[in-house]
PDB file of N, CA and C in Angstrom:
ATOM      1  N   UNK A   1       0.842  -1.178   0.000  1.00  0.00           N
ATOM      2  CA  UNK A   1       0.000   0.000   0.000  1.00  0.00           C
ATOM      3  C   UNK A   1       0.885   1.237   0.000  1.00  0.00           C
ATOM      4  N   UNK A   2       0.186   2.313  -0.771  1.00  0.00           N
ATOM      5  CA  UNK A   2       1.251   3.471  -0.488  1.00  0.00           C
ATOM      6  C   UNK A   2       0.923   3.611   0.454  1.00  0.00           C
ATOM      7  N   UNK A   3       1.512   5.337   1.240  1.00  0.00           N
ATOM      8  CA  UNK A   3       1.240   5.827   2.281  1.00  0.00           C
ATOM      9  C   UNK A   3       0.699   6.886   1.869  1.00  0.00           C
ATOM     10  N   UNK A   4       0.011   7.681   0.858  1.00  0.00           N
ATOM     11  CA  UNK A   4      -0.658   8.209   0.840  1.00  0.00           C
ATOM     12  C   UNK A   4      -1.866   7.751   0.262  1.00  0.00           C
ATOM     13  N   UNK A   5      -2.379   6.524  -0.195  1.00  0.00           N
ATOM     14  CA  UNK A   5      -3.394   5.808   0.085  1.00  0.00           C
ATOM     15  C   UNK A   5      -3.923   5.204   1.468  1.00  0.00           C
ATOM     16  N   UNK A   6      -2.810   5.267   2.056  1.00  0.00           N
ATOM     17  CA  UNK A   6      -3.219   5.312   3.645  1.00  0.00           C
ATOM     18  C   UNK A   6      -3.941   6.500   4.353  1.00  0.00           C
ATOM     19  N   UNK A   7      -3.674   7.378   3.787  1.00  0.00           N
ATOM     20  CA  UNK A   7      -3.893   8.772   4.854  1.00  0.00           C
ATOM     21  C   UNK A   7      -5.357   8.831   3.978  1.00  0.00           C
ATOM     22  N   UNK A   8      -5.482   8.641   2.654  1.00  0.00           N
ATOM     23  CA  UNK A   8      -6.754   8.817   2.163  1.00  0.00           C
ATOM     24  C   UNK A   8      -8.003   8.403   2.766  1.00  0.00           C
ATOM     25  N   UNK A   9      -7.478   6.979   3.009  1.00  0.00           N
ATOM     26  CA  UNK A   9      -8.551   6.426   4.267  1.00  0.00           C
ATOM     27  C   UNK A   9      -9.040   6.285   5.385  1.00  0.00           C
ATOM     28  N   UNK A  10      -7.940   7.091   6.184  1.00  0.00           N
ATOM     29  CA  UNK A  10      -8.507   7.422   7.405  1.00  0.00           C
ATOM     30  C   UNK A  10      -8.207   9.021   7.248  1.00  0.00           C
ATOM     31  N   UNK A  11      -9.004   9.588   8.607  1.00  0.00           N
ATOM     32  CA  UNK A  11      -8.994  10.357   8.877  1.00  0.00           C
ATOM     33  C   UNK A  11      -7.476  10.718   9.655  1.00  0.00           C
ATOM     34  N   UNK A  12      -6.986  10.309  10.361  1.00  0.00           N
ATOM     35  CA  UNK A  12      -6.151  10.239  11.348  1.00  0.00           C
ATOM     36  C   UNK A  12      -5.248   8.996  11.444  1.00  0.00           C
ATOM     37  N   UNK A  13      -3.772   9.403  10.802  1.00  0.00           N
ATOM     38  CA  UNK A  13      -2.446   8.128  10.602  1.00  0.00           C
ATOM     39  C   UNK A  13      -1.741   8.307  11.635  1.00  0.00           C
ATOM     40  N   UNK A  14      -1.037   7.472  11.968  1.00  0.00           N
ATOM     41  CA  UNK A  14      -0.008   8.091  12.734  1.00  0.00           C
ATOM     42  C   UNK A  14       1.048   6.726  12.727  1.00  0.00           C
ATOM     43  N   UNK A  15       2.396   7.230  12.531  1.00  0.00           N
ATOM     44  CA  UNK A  15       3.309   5.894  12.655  1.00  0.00           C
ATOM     45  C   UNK A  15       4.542   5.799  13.772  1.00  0.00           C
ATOM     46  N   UNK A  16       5.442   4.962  13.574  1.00  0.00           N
ATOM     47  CA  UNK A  16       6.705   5.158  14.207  1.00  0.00           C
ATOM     48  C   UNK A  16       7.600   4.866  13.560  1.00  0.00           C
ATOM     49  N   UNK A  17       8.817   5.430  14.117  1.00  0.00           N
ATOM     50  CA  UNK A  17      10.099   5.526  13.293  1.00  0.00           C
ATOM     51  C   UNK A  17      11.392   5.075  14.297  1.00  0.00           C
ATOM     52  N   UNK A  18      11.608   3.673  13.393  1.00  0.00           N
ATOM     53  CA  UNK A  18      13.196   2.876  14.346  1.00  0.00           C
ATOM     54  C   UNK A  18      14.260   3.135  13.507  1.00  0.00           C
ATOM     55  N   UNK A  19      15.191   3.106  14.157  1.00  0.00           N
ATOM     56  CA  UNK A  19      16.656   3.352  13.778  1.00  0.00           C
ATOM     57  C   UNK A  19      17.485   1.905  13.891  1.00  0.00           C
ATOM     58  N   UNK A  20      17.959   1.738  13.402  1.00  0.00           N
ATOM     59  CA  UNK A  20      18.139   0.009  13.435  1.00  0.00           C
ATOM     60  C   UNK A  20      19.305   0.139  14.669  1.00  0.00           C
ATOM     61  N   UNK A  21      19.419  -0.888  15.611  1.00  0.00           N
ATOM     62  CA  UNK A  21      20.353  -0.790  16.714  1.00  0.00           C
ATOM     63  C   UNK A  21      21.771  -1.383  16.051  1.00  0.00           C
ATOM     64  N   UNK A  22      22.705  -1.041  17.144  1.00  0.00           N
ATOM     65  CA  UNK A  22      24.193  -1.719  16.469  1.00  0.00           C
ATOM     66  C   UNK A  22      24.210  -3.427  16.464  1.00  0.00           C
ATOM     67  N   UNK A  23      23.728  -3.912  17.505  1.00  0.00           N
ATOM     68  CA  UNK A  23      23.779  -5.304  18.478  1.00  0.00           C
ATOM     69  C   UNK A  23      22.386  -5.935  18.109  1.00  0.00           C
ATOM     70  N   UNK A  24      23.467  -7.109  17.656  1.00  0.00           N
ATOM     71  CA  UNK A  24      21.834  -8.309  17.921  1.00  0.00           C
ATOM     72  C   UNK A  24      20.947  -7.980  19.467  1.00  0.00           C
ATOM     73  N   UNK A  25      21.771  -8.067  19.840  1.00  0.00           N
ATOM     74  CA  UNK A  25      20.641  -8.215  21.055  1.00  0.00           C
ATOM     75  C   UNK A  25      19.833  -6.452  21.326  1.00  0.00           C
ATOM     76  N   UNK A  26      20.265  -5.483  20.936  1.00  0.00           N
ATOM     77  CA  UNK A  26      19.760  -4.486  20.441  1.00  0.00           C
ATOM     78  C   UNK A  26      18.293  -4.871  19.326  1.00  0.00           C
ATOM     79  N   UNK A  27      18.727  -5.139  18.077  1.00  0.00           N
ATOM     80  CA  UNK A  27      17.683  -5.434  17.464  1.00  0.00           C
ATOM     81  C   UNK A  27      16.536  -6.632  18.265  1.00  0.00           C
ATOM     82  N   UNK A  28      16.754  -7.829  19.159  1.00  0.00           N
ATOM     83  CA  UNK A  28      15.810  -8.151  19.493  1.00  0.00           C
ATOM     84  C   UNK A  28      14.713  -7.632  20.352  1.00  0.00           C
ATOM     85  N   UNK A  29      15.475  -6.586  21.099  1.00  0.00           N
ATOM     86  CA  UNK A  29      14.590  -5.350  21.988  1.00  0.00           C
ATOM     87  C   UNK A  29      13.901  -4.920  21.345  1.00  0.00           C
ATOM     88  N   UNK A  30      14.141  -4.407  19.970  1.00  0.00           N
ATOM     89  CA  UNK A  30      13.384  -3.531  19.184  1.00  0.00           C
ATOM     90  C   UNK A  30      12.027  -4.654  18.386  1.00  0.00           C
ATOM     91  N   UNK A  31      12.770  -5.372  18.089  1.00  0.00           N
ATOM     92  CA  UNK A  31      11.200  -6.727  17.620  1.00  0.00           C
ATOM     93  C   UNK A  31      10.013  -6.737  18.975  1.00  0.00           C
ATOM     94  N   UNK A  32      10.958  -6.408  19.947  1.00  0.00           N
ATOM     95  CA  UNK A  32       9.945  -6.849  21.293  1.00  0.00           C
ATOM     96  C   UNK A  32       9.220  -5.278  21.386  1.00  0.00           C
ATOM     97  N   UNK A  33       9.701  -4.138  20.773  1.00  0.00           N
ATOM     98  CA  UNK A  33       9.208  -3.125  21.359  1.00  0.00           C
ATOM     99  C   UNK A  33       8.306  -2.861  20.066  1.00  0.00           C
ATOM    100  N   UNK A  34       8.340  -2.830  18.788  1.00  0.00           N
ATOM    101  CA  UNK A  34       7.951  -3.133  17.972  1.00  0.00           C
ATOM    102  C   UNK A  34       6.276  -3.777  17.879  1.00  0.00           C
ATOM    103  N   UNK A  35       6.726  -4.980  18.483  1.00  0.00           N
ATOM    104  CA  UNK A  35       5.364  -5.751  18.548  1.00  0.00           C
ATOM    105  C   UNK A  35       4.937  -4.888  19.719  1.00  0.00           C
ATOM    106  N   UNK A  36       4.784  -4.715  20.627  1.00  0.00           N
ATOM    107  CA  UNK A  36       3.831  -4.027  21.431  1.00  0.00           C
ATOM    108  C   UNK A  36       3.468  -2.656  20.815  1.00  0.00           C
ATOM    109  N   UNK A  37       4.349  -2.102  19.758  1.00  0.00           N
ATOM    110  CA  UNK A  37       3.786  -0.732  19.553  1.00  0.00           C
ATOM    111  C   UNK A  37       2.517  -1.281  18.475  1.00  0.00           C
ATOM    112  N   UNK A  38       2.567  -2.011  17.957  1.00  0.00           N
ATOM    113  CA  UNK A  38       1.843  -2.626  17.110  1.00  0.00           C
ATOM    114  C   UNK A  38       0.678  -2.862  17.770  1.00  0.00           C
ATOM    115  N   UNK A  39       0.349  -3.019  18.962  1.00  0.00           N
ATOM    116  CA  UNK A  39      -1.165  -3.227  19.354  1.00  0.00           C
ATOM    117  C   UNK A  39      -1.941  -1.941  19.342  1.00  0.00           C
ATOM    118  N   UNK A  40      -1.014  -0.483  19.132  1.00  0.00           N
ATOM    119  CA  UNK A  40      -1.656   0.846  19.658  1.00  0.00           C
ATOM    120  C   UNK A  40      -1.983   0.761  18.065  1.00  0.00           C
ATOM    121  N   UNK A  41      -1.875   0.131  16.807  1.00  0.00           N
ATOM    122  CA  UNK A  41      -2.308   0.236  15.399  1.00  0.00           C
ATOM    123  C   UNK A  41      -1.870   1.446  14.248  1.00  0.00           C
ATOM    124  N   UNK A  42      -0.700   2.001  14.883  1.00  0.00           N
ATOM    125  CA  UNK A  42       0.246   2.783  13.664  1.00  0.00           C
ATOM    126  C   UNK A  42      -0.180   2.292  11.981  1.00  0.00           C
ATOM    127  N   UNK A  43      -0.432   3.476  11.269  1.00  0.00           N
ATOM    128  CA  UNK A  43      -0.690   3.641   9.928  1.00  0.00           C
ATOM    129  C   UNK A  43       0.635   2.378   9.408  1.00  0.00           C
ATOM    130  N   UNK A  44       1.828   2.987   9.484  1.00  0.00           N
ATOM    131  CA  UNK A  44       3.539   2.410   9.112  1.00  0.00           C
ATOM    132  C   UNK A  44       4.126   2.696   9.957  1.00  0.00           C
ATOM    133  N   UNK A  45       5.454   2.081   9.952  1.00  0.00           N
ATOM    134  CA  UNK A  45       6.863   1.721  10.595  1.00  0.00           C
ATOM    135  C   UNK A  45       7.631   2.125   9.638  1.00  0.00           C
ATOM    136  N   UNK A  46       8.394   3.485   9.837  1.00  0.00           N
ATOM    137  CA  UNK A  46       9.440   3.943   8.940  1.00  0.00           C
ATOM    138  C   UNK A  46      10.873   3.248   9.826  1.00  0.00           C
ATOM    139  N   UNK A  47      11.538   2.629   8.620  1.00  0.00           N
ATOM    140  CA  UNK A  47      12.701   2.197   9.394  1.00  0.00           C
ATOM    141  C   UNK A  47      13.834   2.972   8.683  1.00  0.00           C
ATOM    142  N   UNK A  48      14.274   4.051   9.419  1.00  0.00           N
ATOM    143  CA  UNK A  48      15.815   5.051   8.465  1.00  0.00           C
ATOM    144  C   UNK A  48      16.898   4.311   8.639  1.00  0.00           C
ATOM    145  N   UNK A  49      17.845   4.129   7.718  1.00  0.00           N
ATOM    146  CA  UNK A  49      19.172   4.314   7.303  1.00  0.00           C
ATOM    147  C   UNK A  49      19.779   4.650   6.925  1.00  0.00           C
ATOM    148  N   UNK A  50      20.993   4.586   7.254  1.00  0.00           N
ATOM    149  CA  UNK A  50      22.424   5.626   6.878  1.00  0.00           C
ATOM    150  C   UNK A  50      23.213   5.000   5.684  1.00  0.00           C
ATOM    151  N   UNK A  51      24.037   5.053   4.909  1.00  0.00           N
ATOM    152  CA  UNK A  51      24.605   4.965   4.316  1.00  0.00           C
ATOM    153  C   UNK A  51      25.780   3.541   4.175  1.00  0.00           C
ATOM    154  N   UNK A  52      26.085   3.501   5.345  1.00  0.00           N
ATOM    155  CA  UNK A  52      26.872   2.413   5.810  1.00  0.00           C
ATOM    156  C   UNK A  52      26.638   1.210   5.506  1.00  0.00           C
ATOM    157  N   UNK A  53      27.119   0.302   4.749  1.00  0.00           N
ATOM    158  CA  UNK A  53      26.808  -0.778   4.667  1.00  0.00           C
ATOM    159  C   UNK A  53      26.428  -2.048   5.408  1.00  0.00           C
ATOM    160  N   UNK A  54      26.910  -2.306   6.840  1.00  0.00           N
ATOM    161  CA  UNK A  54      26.317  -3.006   7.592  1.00  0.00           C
ATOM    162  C   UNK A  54      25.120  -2.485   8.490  1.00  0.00           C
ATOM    163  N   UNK A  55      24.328  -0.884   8.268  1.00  0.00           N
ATOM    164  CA  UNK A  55      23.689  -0.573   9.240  1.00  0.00           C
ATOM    165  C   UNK A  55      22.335  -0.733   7.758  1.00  0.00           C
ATOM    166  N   UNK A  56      22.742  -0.659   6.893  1.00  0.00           N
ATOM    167  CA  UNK A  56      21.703  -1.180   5.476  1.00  0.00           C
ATOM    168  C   UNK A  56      21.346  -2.663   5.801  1.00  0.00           C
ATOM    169  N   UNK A  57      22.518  -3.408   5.766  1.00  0.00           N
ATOM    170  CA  UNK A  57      22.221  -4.716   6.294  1.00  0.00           C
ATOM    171  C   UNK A  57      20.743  -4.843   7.377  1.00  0.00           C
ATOM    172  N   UNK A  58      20.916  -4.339   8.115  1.00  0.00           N
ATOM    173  CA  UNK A  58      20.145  -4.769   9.383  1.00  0.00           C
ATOM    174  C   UNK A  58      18.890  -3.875   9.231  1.00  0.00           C
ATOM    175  N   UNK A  59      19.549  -2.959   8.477  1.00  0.00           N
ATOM    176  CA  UNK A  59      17.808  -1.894   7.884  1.00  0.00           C
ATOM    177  C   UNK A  59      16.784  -3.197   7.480  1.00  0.00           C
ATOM    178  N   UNK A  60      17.778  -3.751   5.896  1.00  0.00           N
ATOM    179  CA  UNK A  60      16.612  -4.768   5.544  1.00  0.00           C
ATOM    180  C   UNK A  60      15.775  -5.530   6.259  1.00  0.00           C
ATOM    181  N   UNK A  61      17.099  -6.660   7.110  1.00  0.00           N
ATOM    182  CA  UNK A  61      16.300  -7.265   8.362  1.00  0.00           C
ATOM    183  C   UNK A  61      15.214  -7.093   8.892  1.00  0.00           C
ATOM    184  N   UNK A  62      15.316  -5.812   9.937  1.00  0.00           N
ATOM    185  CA  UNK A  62      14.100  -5.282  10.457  1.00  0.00           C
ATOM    186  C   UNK A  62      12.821  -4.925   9.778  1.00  0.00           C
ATOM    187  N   UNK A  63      12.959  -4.643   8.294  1.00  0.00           N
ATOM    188  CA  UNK A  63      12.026  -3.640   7.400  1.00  0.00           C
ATOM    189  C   UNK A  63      11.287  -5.028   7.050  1.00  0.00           C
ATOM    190  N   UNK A  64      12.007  -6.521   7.137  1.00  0.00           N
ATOM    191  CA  UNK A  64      11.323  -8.159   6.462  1.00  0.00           C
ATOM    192  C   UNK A  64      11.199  -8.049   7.399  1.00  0.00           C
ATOM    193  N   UNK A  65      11.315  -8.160   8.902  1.00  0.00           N
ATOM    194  CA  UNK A  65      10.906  -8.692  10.010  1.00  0.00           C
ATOM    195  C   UNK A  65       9.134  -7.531  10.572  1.00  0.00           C
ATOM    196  N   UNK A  66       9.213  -6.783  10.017  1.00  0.00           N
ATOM    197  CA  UNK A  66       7.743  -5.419  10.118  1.00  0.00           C
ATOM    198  C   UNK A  66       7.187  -5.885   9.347  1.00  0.00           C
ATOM    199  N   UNK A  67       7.100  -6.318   8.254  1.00  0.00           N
ATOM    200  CA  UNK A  67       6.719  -6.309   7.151  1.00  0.00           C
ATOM    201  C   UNK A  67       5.516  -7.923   6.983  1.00  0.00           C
ATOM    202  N   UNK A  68       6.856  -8.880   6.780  1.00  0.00           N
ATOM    203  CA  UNK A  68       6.689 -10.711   7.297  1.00  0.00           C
ATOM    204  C   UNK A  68       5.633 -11.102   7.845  1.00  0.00           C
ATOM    205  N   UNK A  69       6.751 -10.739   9.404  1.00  0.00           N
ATOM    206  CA  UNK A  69       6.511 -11.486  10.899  1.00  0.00           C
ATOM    207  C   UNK A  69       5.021 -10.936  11.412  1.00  0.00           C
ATOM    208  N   UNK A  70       4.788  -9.619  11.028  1.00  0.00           N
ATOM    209  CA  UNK A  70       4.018  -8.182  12.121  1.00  0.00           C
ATOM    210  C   UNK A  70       3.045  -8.071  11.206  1.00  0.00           C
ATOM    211  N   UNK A  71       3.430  -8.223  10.133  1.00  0.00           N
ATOM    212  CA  UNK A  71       2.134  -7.408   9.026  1.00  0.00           C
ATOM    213  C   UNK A  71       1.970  -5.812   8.951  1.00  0.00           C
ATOM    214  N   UNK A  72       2.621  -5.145   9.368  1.00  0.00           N
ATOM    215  CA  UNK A  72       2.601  -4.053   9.538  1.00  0.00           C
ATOM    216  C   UNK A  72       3.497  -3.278   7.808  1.00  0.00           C
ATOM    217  N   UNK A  73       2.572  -2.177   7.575  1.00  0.00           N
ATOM    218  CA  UNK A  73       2.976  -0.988   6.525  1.00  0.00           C
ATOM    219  C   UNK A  73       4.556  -0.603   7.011  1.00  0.00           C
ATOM    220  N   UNK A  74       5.486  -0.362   5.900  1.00  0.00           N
ATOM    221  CA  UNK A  74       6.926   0.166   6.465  1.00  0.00           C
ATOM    222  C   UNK A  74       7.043   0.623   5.152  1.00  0.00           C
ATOM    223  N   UNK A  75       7.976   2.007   5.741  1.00  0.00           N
ATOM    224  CA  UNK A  75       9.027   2.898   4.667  1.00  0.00           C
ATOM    225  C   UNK A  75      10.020   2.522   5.176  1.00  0.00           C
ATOM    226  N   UNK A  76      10.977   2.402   4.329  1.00  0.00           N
ATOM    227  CA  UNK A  76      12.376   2.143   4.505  1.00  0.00           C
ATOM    228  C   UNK A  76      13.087   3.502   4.178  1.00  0.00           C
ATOM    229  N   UNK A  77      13.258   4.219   4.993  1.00  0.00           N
ATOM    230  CA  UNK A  77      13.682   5.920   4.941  1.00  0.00           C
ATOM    231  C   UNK A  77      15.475   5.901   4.735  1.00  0.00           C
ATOM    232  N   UNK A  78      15.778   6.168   3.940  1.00  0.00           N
ATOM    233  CA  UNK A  78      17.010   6.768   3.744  1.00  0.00           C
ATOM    234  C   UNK A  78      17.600   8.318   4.260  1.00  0.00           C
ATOM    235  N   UNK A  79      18.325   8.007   5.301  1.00  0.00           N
ATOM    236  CA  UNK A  79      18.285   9.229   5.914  1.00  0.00           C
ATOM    237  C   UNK A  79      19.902  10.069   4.885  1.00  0.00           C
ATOM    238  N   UNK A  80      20.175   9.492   3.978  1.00  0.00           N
ATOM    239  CA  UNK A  80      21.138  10.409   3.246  1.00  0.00           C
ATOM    240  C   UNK A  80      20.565  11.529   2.213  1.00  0.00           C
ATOM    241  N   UNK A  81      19.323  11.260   1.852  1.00  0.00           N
ATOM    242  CA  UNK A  81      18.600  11.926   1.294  1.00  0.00           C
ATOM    243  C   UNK A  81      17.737  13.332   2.317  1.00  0.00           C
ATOM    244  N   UNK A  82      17.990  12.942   3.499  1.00  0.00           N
ATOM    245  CA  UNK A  82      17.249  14.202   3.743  1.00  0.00           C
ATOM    246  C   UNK A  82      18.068  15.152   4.110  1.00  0.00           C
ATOM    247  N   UNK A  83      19.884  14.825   4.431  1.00  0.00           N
ATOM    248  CA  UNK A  83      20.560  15.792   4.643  1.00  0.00           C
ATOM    249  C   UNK A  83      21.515  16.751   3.324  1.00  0.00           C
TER     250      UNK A  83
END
């Protein structure tokens, strides 16, 4: 779905935005925090990344693991583009 076919349909979107952690065990916090934000029913899950090649790595990860696992809407935000 886009995300502005999202906003078309409701009145009121609202999402969250993760930063991928350095550490496995970092990223499993975030699956755990993730799924609970997921019960409050966020429009999408923007997940930003930097440029770096192993922090792209783990972008993907997380962005299949929102996406997959959660069912949840995600942008995969490139944060080199907004600076």
């Amino acid at each position: 779905m886009r995300i502005r076919d999202l906003y078309a349909q409701q009145a009121l979107t609202y999402s969250f935005e993760v930063f991928p952690p350095r550490t496995e065990r970092g990223i499993l916090k975030l699956y755990r925090t993730i799924t609970e934000l997921k019960a409050l029913g966020p429009g999408f899950i923007s997940v930003t990344f930097a440029p770096d090649r192993s922090n792209r790595d783990r972008t993907f990860q997380i962005a299949a693991h929102v996406k997959k696992k959660l069912g949840l809407e995600l942008i995969p935000l490139n944060c080199s583009v907004l600076s």
